[in-house]
Protein backbone atom coordinates (compact mmCIF):
# COMPACT_ATOMS: atom_id res chain seq x y z
CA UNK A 1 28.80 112.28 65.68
CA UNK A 2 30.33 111.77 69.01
CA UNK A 3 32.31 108.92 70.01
CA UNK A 4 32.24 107.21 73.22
CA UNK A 5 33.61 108.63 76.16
CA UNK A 6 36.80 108.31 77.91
CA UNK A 7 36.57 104.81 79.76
CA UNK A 8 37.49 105.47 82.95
CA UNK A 9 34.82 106.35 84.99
CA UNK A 10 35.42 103.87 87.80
CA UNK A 11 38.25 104.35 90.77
CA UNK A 12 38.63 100.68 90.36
CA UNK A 13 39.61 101.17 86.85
CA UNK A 14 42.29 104.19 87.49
CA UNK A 15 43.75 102.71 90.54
CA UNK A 16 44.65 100.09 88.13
CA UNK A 17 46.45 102.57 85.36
CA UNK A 18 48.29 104.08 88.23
CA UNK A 19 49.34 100.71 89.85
CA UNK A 20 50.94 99.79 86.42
CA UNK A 21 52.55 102.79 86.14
CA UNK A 22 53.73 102.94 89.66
CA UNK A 23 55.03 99.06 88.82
CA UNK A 24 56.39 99.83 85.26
CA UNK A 25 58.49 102.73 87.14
CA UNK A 26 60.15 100.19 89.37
CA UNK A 27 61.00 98.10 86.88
CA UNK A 28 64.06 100.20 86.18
CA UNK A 29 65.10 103.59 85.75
CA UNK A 30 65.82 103.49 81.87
CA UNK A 31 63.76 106.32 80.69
CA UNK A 32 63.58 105.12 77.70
CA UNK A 33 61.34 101.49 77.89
CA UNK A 34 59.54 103.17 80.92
CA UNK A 35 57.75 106.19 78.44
CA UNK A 36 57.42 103.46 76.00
CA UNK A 37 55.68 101.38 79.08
CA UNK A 38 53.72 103.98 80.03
CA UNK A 39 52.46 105.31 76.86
CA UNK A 40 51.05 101.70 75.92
CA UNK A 41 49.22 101.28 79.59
CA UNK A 42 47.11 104.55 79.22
CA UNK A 43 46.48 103.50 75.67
CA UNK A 44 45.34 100.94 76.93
CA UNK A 45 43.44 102.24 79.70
CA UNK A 46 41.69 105.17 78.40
CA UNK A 47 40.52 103.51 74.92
CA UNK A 48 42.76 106.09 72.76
CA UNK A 49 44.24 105.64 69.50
CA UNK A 50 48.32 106.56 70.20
CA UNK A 51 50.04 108.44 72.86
CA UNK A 52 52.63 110.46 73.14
CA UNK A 53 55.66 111.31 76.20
CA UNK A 54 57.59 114.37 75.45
CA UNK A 55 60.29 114.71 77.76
CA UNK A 56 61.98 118.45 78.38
CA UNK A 57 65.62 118.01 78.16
CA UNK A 58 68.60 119.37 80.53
CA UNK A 59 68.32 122.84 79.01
CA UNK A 60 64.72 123.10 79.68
CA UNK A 61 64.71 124.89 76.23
CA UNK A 62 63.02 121.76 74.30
CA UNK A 63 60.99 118.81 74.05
CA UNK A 64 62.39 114.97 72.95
CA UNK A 65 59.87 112.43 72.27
CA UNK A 66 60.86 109.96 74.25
CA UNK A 67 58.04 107.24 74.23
CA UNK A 68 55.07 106.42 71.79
CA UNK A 69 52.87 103.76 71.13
CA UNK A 70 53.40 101.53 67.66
CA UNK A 71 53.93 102.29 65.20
CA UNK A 72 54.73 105.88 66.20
CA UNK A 73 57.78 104.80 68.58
CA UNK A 74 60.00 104.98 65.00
CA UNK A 75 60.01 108.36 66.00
CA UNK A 76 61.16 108.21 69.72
CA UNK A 77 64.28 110.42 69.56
CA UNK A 78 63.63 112.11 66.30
CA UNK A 79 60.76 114.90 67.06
CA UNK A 80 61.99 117.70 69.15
CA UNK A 81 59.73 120.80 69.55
CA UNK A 82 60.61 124.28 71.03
CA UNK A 83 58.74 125.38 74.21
CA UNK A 84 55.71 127.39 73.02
CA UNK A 85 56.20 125.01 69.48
CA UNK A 86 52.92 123.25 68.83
CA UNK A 87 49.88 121.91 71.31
CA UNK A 88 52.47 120.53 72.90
CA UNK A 89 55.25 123.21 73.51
CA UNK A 90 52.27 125.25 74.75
CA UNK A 91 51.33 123.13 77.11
CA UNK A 92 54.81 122.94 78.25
CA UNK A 93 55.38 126.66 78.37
CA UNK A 94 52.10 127.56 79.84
CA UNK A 95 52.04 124.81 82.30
CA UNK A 96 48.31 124.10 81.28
CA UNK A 97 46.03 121.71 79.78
CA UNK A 98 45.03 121.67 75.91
CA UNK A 99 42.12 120.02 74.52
CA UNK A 100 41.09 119.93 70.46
CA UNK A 101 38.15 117.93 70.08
CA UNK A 102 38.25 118.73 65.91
CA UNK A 103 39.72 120.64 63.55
CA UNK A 104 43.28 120.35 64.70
CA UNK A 105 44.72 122.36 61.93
CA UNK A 106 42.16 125.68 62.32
CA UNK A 107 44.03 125.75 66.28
CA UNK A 108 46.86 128.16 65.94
CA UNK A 109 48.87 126.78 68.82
CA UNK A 110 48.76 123.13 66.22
CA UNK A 111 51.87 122.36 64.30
CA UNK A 112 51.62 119.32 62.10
CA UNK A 113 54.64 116.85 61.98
CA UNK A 114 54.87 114.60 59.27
CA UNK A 115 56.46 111.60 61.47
CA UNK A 116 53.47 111.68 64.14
CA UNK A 117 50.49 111.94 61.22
CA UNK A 118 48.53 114.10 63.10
CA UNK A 119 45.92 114.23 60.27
CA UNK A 120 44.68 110.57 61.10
CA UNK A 121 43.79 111.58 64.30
CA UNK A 122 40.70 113.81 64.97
CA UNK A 123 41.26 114.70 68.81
CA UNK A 124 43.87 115.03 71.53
CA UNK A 125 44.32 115.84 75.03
CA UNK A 126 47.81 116.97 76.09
CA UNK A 127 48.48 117.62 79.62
CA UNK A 128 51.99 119.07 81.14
CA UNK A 129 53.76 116.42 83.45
CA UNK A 130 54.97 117.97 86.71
CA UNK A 131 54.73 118.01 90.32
CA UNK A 132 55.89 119.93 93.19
CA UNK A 133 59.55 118.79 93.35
CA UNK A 134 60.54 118.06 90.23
CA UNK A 135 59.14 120.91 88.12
CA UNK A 136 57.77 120.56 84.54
CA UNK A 137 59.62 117.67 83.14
CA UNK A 138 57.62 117.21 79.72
CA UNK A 139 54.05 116.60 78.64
CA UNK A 140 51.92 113.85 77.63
CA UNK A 141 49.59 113.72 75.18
CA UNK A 142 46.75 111.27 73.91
CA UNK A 143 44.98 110.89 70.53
CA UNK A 144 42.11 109.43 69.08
CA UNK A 145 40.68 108.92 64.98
CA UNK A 146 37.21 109.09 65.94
CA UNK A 147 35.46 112.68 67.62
CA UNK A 148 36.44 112.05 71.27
CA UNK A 149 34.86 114.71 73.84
CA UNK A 150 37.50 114.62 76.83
CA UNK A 151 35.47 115.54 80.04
CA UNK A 152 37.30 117.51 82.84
CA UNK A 153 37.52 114.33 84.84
CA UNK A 154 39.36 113.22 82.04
CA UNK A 155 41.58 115.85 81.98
CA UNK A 156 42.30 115.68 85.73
CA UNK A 157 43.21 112.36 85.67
CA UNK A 158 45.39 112.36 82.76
CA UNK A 159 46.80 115.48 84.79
CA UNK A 160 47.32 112.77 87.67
CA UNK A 161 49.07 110.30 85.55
CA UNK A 162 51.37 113.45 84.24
CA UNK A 163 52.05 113.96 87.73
CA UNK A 164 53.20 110.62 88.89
CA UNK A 165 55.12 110.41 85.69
CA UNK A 166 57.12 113.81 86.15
CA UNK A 167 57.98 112.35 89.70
CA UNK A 168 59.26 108.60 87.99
CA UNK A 169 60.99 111.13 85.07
CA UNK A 170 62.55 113.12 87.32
CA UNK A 171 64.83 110.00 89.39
CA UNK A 172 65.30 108.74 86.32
CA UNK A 173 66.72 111.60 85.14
CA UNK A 174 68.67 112.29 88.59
CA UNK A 175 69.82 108.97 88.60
CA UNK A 176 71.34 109.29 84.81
CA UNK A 177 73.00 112.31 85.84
CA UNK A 178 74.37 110.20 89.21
CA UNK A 179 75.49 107.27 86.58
CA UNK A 180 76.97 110.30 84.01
CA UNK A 181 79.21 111.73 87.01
CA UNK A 182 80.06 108.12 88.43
CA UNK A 183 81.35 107.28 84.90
CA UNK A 184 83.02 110.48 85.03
CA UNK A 185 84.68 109.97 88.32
CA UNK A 186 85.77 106.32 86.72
CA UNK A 187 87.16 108.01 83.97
CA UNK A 188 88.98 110.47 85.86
CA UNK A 189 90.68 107.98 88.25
CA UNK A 190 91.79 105.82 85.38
CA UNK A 191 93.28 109.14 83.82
CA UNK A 192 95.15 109.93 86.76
CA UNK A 193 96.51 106.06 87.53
CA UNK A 194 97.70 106.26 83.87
CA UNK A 195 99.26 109.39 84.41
CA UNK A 196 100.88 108.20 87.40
CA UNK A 197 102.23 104.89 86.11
CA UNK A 198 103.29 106.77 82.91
CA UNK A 199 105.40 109.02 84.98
CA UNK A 200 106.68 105.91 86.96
CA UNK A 201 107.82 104.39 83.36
CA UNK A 202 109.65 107.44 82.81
CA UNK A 203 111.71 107.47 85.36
CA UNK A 204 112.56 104.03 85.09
CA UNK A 205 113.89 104.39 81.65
CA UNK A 206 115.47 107.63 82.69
CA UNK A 207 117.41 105.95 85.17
CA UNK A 208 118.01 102.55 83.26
CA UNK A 209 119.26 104.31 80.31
CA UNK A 210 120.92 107.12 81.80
CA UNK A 211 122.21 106.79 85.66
CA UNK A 212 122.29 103.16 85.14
CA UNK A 213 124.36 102.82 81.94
CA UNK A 214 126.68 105.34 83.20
CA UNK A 215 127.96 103.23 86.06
CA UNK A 216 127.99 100.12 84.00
CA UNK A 217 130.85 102.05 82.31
CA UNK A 218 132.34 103.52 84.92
CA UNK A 219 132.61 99.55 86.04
CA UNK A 220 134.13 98.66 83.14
CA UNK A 221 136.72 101.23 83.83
CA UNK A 222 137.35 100.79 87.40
CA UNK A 223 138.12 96.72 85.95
CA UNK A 224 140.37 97.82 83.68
CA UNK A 225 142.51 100.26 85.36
CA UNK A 226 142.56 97.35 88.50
CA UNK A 227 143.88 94.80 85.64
CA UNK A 228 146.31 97.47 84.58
CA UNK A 229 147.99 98.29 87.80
CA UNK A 230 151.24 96.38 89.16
CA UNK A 231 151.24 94.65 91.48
CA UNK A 232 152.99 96.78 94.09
CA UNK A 233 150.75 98.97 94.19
CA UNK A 234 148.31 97.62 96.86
CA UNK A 235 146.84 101.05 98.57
CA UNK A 236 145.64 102.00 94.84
CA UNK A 237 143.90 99.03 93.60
CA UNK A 238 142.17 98.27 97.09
CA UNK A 239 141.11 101.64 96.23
CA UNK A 240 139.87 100.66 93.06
CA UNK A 241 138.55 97.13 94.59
CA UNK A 242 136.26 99.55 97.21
CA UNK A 243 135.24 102.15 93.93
CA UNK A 244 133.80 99.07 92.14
CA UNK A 245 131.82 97.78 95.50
CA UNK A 246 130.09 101.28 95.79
CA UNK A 247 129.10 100.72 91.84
CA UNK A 248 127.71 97.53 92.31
CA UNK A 249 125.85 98.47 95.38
CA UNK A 250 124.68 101.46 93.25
CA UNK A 251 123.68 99.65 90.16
CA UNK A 252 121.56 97.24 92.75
CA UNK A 253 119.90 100.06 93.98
CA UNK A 254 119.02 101.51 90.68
CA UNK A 255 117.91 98.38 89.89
CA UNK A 256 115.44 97.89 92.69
CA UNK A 257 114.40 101.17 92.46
CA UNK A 258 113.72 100.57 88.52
CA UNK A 259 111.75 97.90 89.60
CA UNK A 260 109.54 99.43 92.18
CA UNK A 261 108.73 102.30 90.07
CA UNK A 262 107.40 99.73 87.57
CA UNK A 263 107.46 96.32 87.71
CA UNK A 264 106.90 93.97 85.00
CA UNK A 265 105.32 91.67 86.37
CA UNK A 266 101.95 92.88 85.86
CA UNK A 267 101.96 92.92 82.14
CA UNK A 268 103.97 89.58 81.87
CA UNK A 269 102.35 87.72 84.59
CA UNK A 270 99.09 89.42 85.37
CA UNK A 271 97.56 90.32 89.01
CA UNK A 272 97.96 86.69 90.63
CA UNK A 273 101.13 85.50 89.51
CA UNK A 274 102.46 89.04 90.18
CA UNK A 275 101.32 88.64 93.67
CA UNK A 276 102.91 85.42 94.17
CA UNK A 277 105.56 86.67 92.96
CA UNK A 278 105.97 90.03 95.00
CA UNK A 279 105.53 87.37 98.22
CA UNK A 280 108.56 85.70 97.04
CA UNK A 281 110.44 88.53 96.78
CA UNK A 282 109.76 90.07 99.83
CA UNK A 283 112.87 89.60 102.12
CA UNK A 284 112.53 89.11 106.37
CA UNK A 285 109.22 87.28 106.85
CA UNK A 286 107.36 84.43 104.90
CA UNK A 287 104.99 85.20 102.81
CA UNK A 288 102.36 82.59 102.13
CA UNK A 289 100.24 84.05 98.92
CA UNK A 290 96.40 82.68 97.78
CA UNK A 291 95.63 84.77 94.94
CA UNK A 292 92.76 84.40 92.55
CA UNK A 293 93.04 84.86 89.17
CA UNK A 294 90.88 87.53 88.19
CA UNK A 295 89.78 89.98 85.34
CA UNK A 296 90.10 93.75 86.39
CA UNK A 297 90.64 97.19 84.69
CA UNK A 298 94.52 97.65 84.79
CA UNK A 299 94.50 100.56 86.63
CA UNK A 300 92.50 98.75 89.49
CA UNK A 301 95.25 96.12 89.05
CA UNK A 302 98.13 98.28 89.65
CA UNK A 303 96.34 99.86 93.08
CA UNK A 304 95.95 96.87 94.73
CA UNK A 305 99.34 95.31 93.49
CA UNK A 306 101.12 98.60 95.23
CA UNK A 307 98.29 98.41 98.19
CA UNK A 308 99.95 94.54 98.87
CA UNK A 309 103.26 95.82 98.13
CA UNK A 310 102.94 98.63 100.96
CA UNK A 311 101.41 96.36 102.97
CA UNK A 312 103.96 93.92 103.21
CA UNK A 313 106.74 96.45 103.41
CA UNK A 314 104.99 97.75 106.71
CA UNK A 315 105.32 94.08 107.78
CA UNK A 316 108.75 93.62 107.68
CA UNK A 317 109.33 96.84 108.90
CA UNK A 318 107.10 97.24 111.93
CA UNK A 319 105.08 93.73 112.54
CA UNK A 320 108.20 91.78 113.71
CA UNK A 321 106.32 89.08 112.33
CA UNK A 322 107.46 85.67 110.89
CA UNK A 323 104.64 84.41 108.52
CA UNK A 324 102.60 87.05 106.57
CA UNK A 325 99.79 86.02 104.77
CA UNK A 326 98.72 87.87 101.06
CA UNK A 327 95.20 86.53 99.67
CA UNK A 328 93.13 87.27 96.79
CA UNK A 329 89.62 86.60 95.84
CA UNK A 330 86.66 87.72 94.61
CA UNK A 331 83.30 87.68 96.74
CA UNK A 332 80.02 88.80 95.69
CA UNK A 333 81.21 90.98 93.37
CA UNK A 334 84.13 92.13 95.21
CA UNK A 335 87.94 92.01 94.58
CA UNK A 336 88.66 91.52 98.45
CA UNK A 337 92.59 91.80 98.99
CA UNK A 338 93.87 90.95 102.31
CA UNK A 339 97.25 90.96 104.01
CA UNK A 340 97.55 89.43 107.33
CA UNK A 341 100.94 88.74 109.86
CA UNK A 342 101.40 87.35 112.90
CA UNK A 343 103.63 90.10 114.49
CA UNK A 344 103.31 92.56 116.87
CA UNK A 345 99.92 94.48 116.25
CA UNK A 346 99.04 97.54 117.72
CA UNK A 347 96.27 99.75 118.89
CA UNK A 348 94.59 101.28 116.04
CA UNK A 349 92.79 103.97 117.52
CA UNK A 350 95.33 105.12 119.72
CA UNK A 351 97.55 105.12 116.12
CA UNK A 352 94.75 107.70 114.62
CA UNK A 353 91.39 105.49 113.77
CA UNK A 354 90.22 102.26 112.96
CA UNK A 355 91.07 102.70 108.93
CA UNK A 356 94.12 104.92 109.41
CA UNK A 357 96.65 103.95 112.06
CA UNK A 358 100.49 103.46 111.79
CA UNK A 359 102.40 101.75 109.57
CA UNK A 360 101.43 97.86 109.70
CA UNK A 361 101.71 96.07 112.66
CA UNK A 362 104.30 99.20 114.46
CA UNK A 363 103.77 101.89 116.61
CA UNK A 364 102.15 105.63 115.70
CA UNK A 365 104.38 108.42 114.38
CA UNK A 366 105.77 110.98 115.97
CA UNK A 367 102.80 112.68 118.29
CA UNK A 368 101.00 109.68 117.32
CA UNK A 369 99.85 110.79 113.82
CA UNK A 370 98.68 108.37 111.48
CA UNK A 371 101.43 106.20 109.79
CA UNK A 372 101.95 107.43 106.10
CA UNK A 373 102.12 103.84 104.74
CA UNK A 374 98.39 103.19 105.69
CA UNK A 375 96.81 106.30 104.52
CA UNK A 376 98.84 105.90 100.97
CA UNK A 377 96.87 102.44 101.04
CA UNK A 378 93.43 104.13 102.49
CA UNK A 379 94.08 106.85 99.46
CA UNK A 380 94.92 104.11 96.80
CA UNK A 381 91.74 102.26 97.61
CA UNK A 382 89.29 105.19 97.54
CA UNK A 383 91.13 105.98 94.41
CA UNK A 384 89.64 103.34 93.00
CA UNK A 385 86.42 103.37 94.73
CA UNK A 386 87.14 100.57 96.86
CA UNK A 387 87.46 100.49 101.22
CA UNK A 388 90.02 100.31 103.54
CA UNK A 389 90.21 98.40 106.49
CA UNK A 390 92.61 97.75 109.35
CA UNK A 391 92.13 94.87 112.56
CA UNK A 392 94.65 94.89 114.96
CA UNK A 393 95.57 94.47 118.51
CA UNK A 394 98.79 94.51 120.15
CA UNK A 395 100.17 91.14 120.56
CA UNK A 396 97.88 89.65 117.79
CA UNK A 397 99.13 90.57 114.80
CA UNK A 398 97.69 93.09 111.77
CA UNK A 399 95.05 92.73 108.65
CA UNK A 400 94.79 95.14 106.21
CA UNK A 401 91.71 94.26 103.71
CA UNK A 402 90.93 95.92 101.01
CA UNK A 403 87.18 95.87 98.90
CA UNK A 404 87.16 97.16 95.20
CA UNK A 405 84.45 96.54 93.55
CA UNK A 406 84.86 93.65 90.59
CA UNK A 407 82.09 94.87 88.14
CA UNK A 408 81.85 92.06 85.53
CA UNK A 409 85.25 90.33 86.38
CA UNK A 410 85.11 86.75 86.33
CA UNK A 411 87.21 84.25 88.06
């Protein structure tokens, strides 16, 4: 005895399916809760029993079941099948509708699966989902308990609804693989920042514990053998006066130098303070500092601390400014650093473009090529996936702004 037919035999009632599906696909590009979304609308829609999305993975070797109506979606990510496996890896491989109206089990392409209990069911359709430029990108498949006929105008619409669905499938999976590689490219960045700031560390304690001790000892000598000399003996211990001058210039320099290669202020004080901190440090112009206290991946926190710490060496080398002006904030979802002086300015395109002139607030280098300090802060920022900008005129002064995004940071 047959049962009744496939109800959709208005226009009305299919533009409808496909509306959903169109509106279930723009929901979000999760492939997951979209199959799911999907398999319960044409459930819905076409008076069936269960339905099935297999979805071909990368390889394009195999099928994943990646949606199902209850209470078969226990299974979603548990039943794989070969191409040319089952109804359904025949459909895949051949690229062609199936139809078993009974008798599943006499079909030779059917392979029973314990999971999906293909025995309560009495008849399926299973149609490939693909389209022009996506390819094959699975198949879907619908199934009823009671003797179901499936006319051709079934069949060609459930080929429709495969078709839209490959097309929603395949930017889904496109944008997956866009997420994967941005992920990747985070990843990678962090990896290198690491690596950089490792090497920085090493060198610090190289020269602390090496080049640094040495000439605390060599001090110590140079006082001593002063202390030990008579007193007539002026020419030698002015001598020895003018050694221990060069030391303690040295030891200042190694000491500065220790401290640009990595300062401590970003794991004691964090971004904000370190900022303030680095303004009140900076020698030959006034900095005034407005920085936001922020949460951000450490290695997005060390580019923009060395972005503001170029920046404000250009300054007092090139702006001839006297107030500089070091802000940070977040805004809509951005961790906007800014420096900003009052000094001399200069023409940015004339010192190689708008985001890569010369050094902050000075004049081109030589044959007017870009400044190096500015594109080491252009290069930090893309590092980090942020932009780089530069406003300046001569006369009015320089900002440098920098945008990284703040993903879930909070204030």
């Amino acid at each position: 005895m047959s049962g009744p037919a496939l109800e959709l035999g208005d226009p009305e009632r299919e533009n409808r399916l496909l509306v959903g599906i169109i509106e279930a696909a723009a929901a979000g590009p999760d492939l997951g809760p979209l199959a799911a979304k999907v398999a319960r609308l044409i459930v819905a829609a076409t008076g069936t029993d269960v339905c099935f999305v297999h979805v071909l993975d990368d390889s394009g070797t195999s099928l994943t079941l990646a949606g199902a109506t209850p209470p078969m979606d226990e299974q979603v990510g548990k039943v794989r099948l070969r191409l040319g496996e089952g109804v359904t890896g025949w459909v895949a491989s051949h690229r062609r509708p199936a139809v078993i109206v009974a008798d599943k089990e006499s079909d030779p392409r059917y392979r029973y699966i314990p999971g999906l209990h293909g025995r309560d069911y009495t008849s399926m359709a299973s149609v490939p989902m693909a389209s022009e430029p996506s390819g094959l990108v699975g198949v879907l498949n619908v199934h009823t308990r009671a003797r179901r006929e499936f006319t051709e105008r079934d069949v060609r619409l459930l080929t429709t609804i495969g078709s839209l669905l490959a097309g929603v499938v395949h930017q889904a999976r496109l944008h997956r693989r866009l997420a994967a590689r941005e992920r990747a490219h985070e990843q990678f960045v962090e990896h290198v920042i690491e690596v950089q700031e490792g090497e920085r560390r090493r060198i610090a304690a190289d020269i602390h514990d090496g080049i640094s001790q040495r000439l605390l000892s060599l001090a110590y000598h140079l006082d001593a053998a002063a202390d030990a000399l008579p007193a007539d003996r002026q020419f030698a211990a002015g001598q020895l006066a003018r050694a221990r001058e060069i030391v303690d210039l040295t030891l200042d320099e190694a000491r500065a130098t220790i401290f640009d290669l990595r300062p401590p202020l970003l794991d004691d004080l964090g971004l904000a303070d370190g900022l303030a901190s680095l303004g009140r440090s900076t020698a030959g112009v006034r900095v005034e500092v407005d920085a936001q206290e922020c949460t951000l991946p450490e290695h997005v926190q060390i580019a923009l601390y060395r972005i503001a710490q170029e920046a404000l060496q250009n300054v007092v080398k090139h702006a001839r400014a006297e107030v500089a002006r070091l802000e940070l904030r977040l805004e809509r979802g951005m961790a906007v650093l800014q420096v900003a002086d009052d000094g001399a300015g200069f023409d940015p395109a004339a010192a190689g473009g708008h985001e890569d002139g010369a050094g902050q607030g000075g004049a081109p280098g030589p044959g007017g090529a870009p400044g190096y300090g500015l594109r080491s802060m252009a290069e930090r920022a893309g590092l980090v996936g942020g932009r780089f900008e530069v406003r300046s005129a001569p006369g009015r002064g320089t900002t440098v702004t920098v945008r990284v995004p703040a993903g879930h940071a909070r204030p």
